[in-house]
Protein backbone atom coordinates (compact mmCIF):
# COMPACT_ATOMS: atom_id res chain seq x y z
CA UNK A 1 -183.23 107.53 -20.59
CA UNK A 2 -182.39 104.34 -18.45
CA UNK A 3 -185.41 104.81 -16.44
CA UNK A 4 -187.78 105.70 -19.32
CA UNK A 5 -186.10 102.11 -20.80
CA UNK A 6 -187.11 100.46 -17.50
CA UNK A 7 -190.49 102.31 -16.69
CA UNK A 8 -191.57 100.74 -20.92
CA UNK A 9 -190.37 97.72 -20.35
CA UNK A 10 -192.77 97.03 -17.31
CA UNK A 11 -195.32 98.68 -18.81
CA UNK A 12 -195.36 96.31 -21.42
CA UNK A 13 -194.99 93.38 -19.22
CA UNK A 14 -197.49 94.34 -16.97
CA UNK A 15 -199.65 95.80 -20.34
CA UNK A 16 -199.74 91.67 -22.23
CA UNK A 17 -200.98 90.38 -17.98
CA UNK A 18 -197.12 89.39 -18.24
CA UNK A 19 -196.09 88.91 -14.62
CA UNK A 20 -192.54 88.36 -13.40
CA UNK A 21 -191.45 85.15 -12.01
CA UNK A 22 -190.85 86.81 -8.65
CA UNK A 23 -194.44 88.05 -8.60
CA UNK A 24 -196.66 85.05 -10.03
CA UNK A 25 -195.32 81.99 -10.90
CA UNK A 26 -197.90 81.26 -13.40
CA UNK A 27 -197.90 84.19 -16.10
CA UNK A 28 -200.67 84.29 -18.64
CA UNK A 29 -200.30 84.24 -21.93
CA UNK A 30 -201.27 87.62 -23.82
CA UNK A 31 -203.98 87.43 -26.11
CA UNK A 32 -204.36 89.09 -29.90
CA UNK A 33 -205.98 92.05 -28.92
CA UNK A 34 -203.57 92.55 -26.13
CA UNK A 35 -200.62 92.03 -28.48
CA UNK A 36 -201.81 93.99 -31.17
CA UNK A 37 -202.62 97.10 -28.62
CA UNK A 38 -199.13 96.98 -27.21
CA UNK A 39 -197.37 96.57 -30.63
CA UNK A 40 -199.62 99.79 -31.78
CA UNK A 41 -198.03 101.38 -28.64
CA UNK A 42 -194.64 100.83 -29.63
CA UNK A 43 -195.50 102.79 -33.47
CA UNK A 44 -197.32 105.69 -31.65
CA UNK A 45 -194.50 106.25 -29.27
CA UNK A 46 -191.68 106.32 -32.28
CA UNK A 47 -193.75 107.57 -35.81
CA UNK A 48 -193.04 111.22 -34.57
CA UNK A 49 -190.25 110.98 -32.28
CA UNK A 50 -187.77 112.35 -34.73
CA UNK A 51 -184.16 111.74 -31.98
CA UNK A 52 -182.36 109.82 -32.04
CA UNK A 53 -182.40 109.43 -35.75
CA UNK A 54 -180.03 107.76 -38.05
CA UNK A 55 -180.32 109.34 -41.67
CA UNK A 56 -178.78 108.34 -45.22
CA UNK A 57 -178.58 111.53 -47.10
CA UNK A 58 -176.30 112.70 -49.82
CA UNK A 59 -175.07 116.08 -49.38
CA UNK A 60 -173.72 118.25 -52.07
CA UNK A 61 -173.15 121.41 -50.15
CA UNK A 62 -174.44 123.43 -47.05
CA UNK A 63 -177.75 123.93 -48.66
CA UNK A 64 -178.00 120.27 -47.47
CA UNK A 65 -177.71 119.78 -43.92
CA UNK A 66 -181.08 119.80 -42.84
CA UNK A 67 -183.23 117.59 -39.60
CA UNK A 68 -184.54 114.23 -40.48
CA UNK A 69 -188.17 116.07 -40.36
CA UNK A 70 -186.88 118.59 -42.97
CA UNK A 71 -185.88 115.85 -45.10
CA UNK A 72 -188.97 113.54 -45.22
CA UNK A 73 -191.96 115.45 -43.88
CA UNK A 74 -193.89 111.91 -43.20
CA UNK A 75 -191.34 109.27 -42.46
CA UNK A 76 -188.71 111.35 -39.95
CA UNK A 77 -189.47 109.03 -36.92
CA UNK A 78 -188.93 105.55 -35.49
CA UNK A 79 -185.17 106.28 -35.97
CA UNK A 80 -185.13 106.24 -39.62
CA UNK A 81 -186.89 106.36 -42.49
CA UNK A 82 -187.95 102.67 -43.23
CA UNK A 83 -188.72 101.60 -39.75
CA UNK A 84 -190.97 105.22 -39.72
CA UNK A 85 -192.41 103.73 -43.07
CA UNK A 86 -193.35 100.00 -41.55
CA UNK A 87 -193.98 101.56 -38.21
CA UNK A 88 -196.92 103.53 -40.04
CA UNK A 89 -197.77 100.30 -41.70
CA UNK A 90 -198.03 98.53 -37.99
CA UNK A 91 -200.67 100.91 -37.52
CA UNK A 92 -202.79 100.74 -40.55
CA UNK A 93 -202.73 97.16 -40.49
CA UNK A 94 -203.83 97.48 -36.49
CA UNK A 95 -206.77 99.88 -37.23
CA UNK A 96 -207.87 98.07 -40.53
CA UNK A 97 -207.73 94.28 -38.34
CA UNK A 98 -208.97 95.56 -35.18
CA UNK A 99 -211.17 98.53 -35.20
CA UNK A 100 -212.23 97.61 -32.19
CA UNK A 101 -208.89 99.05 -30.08
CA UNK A 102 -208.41 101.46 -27.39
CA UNK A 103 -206.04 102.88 -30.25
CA UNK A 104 -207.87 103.55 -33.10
CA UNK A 105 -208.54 106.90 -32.67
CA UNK A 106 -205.47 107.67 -31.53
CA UNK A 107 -203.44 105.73 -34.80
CA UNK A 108 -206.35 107.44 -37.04
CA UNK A 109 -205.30 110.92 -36.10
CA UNK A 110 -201.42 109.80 -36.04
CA UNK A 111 -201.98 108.96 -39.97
CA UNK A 112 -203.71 111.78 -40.74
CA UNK A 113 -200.95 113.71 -39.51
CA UNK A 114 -198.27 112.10 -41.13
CA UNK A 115 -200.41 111.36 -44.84
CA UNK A 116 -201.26 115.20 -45.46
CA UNK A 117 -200.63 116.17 -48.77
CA UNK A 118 -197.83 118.29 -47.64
CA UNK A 119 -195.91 115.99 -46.01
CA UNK A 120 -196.23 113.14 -48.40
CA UNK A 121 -195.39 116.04 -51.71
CA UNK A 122 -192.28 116.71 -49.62
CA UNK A 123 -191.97 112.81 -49.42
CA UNK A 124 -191.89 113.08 -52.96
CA UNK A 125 -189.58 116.05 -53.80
CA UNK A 126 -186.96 114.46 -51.56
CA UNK A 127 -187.25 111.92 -54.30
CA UNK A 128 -187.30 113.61 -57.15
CA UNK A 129 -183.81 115.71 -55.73
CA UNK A 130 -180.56 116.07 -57.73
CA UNK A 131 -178.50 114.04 -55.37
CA UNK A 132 -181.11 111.45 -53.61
CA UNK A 133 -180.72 109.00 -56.76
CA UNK A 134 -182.98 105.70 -57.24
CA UNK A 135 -180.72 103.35 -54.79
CA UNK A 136 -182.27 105.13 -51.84
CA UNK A 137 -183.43 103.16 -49.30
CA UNK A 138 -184.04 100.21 -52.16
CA UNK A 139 -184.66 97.35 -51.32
CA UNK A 140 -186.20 97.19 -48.08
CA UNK A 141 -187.71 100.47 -47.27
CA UNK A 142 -189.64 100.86 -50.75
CA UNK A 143 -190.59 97.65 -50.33
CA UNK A 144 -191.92 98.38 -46.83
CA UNK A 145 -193.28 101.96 -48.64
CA UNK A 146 -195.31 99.18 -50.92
CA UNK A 147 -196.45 96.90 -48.26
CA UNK A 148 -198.03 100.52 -46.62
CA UNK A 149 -200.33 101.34 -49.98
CA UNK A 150 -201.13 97.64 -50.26
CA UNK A 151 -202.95 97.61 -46.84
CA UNK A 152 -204.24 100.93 -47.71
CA UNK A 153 -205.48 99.34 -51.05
CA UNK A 154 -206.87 96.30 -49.19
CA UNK A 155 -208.39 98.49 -46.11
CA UNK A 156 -212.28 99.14 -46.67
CA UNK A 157 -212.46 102.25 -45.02
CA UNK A 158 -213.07 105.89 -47.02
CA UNK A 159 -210.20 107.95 -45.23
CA UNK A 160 -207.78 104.97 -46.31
CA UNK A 161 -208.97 105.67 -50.00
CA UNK A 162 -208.48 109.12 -49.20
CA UNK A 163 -204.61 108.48 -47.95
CA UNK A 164 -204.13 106.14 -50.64
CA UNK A 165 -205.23 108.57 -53.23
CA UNK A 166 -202.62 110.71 -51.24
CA UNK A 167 -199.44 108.26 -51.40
CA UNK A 168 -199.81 107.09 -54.92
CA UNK A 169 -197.62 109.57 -56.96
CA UNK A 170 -195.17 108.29 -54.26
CA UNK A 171 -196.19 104.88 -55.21
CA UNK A 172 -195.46 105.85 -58.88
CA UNK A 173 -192.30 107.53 -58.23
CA UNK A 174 -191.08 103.70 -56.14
CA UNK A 175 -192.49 101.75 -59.11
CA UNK A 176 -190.35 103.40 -61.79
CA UNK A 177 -187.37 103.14 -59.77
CA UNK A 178 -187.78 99.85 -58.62
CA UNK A 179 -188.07 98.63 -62.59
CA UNK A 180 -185.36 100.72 -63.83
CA UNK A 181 -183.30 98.72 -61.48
CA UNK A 182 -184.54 95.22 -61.71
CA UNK A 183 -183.36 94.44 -65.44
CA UNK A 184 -179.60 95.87 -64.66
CA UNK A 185 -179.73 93.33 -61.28
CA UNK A 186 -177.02 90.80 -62.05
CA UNK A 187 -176.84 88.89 -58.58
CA UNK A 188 -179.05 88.42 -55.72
CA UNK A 189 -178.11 90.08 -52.95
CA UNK A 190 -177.56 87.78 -49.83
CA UNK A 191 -177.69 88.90 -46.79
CA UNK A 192 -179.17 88.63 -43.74
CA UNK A 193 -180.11 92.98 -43.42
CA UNK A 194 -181.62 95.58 -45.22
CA UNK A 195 -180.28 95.20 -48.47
CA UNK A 196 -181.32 91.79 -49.14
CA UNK A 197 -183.57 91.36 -52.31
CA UNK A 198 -185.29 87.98 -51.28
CA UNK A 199 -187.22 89.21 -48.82
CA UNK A 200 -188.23 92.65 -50.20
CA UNK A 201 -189.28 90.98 -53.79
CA UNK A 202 -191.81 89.27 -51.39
CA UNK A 203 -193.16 91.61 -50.43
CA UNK A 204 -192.82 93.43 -53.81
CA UNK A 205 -194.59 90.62 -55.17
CA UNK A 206 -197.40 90.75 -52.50
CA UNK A 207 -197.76 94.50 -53.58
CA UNK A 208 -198.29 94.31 -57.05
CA UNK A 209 -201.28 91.08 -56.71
CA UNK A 210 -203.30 93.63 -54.41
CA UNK A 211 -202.52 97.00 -56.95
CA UNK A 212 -203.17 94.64 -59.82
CA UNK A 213 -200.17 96.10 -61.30
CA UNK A 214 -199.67 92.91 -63.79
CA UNK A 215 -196.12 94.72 -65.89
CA UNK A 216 -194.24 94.99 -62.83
CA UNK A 217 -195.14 91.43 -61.42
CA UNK A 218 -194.20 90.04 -64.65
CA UNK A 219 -191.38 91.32 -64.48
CA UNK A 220 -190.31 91.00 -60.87
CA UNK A 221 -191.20 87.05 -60.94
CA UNK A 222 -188.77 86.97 -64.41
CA UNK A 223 -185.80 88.46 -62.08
CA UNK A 224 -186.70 86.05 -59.22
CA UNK A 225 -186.63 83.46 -61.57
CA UNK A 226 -183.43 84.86 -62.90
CA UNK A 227 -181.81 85.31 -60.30
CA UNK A 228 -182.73 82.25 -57.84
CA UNK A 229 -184.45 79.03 -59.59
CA UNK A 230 -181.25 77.19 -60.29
CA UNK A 231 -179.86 77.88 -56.72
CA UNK A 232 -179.10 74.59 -54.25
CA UNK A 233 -177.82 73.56 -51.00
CA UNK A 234 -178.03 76.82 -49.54
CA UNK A 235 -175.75 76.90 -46.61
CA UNK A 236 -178.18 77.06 -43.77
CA UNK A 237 -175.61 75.85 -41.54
CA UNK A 238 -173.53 79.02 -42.11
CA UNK A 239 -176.46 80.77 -40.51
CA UNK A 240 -176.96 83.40 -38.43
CA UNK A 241 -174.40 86.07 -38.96
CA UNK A 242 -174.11 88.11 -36.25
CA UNK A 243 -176.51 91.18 -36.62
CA UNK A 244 -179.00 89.21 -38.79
CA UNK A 245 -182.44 89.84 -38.52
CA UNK A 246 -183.47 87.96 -42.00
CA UNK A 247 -182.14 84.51 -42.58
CA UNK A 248 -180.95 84.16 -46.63
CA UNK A 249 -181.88 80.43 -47.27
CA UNK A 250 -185.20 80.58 -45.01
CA UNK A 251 -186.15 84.68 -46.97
CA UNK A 252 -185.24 82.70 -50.33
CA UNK A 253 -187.17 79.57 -49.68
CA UNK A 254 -190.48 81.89 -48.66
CA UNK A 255 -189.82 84.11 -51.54
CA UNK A 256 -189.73 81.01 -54.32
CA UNK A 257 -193.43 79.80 -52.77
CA UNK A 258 -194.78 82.53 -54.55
CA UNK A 259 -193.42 82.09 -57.89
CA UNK A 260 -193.75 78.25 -58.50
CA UNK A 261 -196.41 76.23 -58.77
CA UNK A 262 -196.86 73.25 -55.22
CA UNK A 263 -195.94 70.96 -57.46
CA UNK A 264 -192.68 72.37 -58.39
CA UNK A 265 -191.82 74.55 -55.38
CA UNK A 266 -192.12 70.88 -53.42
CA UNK A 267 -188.91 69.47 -55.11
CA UNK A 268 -187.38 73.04 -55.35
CA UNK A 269 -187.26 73.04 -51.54
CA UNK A 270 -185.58 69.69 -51.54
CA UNK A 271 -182.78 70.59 -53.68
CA UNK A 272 -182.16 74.11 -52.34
CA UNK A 273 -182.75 73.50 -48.62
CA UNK A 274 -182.03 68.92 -48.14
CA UNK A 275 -181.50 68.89 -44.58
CA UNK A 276 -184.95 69.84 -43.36
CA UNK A 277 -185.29 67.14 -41.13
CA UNK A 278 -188.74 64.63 -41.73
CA UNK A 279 -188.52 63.55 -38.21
CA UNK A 280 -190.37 66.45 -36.98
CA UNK A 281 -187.73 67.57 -34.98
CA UNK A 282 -187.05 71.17 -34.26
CA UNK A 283 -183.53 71.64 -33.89
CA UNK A 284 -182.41 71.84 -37.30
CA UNK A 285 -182.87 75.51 -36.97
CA UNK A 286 -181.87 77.18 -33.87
CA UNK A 287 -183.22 80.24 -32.18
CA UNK A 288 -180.91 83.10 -31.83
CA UNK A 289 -180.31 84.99 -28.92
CA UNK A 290 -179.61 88.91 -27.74
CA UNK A 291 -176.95 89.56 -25.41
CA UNK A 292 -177.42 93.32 -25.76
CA UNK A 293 -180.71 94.85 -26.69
CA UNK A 294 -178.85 98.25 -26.28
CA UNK A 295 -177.13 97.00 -29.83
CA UNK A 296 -179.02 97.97 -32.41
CA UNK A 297 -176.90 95.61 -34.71
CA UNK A 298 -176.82 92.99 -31.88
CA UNK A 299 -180.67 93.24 -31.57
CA UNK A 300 -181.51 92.45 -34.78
CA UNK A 301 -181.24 88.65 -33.90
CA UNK A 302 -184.50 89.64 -32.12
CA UNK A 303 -186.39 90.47 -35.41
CA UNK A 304 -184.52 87.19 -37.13
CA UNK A 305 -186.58 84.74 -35.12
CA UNK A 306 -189.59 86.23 -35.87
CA UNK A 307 -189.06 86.62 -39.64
CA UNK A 308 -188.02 83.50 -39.41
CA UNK A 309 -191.12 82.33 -37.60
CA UNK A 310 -193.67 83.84 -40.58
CA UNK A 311 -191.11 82.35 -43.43
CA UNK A 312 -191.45 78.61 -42.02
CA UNK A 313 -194.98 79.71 -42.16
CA UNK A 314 -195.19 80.80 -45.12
CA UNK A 315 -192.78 77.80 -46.74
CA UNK A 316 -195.41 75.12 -44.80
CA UNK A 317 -198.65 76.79 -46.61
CA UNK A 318 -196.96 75.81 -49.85
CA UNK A 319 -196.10 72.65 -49.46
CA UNK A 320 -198.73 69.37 -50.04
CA UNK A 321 -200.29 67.83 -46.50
CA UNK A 322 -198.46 64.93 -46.46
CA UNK A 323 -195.18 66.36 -46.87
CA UNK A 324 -192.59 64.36 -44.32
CA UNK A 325 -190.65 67.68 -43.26
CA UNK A 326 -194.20 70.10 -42.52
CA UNK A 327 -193.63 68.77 -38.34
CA UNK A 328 -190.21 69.77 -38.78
CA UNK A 329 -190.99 73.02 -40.34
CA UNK A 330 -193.46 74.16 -37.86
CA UNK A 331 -191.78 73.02 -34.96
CA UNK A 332 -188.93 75.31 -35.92
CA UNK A 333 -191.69 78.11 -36.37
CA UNK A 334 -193.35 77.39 -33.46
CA UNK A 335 -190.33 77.83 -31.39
CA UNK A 336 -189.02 80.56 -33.29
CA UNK A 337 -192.56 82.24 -33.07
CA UNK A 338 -192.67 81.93 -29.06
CA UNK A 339 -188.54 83.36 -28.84
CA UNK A 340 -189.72 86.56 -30.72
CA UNK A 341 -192.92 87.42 -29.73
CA UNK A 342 -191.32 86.93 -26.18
CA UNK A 343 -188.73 89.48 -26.90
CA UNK A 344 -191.10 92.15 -27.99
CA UNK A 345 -193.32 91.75 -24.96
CA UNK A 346 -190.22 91.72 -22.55
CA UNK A 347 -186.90 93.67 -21.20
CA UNK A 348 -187.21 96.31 -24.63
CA UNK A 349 -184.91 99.01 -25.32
CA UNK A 350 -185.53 101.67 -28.02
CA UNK A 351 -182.96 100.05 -30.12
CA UNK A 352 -185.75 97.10 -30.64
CA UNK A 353 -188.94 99.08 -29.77
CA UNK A 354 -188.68 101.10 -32.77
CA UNK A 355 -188.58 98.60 -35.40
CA UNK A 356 -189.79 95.14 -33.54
CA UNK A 357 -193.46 95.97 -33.02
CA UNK A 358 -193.65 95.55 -37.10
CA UNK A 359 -192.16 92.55 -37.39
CA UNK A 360 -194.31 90.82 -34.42
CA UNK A 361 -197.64 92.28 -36.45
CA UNK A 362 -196.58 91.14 -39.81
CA UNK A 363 -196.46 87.50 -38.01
CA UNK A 364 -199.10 87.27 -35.75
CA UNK A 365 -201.50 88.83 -37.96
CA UNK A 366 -200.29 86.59 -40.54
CA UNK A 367 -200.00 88.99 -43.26
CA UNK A 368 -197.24 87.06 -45.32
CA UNK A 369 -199.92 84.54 -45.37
């Protein structure tokens, strides 16, 4: 395993015209198409690579115990079952932005293998099981699930129609769910992993303007509004925690840009987040750093500075041209933006490889844009 770890991490070096220090002292930077080929690398080398494999399952007697493939027929890869579902995303979003890559017939036949109408039914019955419950894998997997079907809504492209066609009942099934639970949510949840609700009603929210799907984002921006437009001085300074890889004031702050009008969501920021410098300095917000990419908790710092990265993005688009702190704000993504992309393109272990390639697409493809 060490030298497999080794032999991918100078592959991708040597992949993005990334040359080490010892061997050139003038590296090049790697450009989109470059990028975008590696990251689909990193999704075809995990979306059926079903060990190691971390899986939540409720068990309610020996009838149970079955693999992760035996449990969900499509998404048993990339270590578990929501970095499978974004890591299938990565590459729909590759082969619907760049048709044009060595990879696209290689990611077209990966999706038709996982979207057959077998394997997304058993998707589906794994669902519908006594024992699986509506909690599972909510918020940030069916959000992910959603973010999948919205590029396949958005994708002009008749086998996409066809695999969309495919997923929907599965859509349906994450819908209902989803709005059963929403009414009976009291409190934000604030954290800085997978079960934080800013960031997946994002891109919940992102979902339902591409599916047209007007009841449920009525009634997700009510929660949001519920649940967040009074909040102030969020403690930025408290932040990161130690395994973050989603910051709670910067997720919140992105999230709010999509339910308020400029005009509004301009003094909004100021109350909830008043130390954004408007000097245009950067380091009000400081990039995090791995010690251990062999920690999967450790390495999610990694994917933290690049969702922060698209979130300062995203908070900039929103706010009017003269705004004072929008030099601060993208200095901080700028630098944040360089730190992750950096860490995806260097020194990875399958502990980041799985999951990271996602969260570098979703930012330099600018999707939350």
């Amino acid at each position: 395993m060490t030298m497999k770890i080794k032999a991918i991490s100078l592959s991708i070096a040597m992949y993005c015209g990334i040359a080490f220090a010892a061997q050139n002292e003038q590296s090049t930077v790697p450009t989109q198409d470059q990028m975008s080929d590696r990251f689909a690398e990193l999704a075809l080398e995990c979306v059926h690579k079903e060990y190691p494999n971390i899986i939540k399952h409720m068990m309610t007697g020996d009838q149970d115990v079955k693999t992760p493939k035996e449990l969900y027929p499509a998404f048993y890869g990339c270590f578990d079952w929501h970095s499978s579902v974004h890591g299938h995303w990565l590459l729909t979003r590759i082969a619907s932005q760049h048709p044009d890559s060595v990879h696209y017939k290689e990611i077209m036949a990966s999706l038709g293998q996982s979207f057959s109408q077998a394997h997304i039914d058993g998707e589906l019955a794994y669902f519908n099981r006594e024992g699986t419950g509506t909690s599972f894998e909510r918020p940030y997997g069916l959000a992910w699930f959603l973010q999948l079907t919205s590029e396949l809504r958005e994708w002009d492209n008749p086998q996409a129609k066809e695999w969309l066609a495919t997923l929907t009942p599965l859509e349906n099934k994450i819908v209902a769910n989803l709005s059963d639970w929403l009414p009976k949510l009291s409190f934000p949840i604030r954290v800085g992993e997978h079960s934080q609700t800013a960031f997946a009603f994002g891109l919940m929210l992102d979902w339902s303007n591409t599916a047209n799907n007007t009841a449920f984002n009525q009634l997700l921006k009510s929660t949001v509004t519920r649940l967040y437009a009074n909040d102030v001085n969020c403690p930025l300074a408290y932040e990161p925690s130690g395994q973050d890889f989603l910051s709670p004031c910067i997720a919140e702050a992105d999230l709010m840009r999509r339910v308020l009008p400029k005009t509004d969501y301009s003094k909004w920021l100021s109350e909830f987040l008043p130390t954004i410098p408007s000097d245009g300095s950067s380091d009000w917000l400081s990039v995090a750093t791995v010690v251990d990419k062999s920690d999967g908790k450790l390495a999610h710092l990694d994917g933290l500075n690049l969702s922060r990265a698209w979130m300062l993005e995203g908070i900039a688009s929103a706010l009017p041209k003269n705004d004072k702190r929008l030099a601060a704000i993208n200095s901080a993504a700028k630098k944040h933006h360089t730190a992750g992309i950096d860490s995806v393109i260097h020194d990875m272990h399958y502990m980041g490889s799985h999951w990271l390639g996602s969260f570098a697409t979703y930012l330099t493809t600018e999707r939350g844009l």
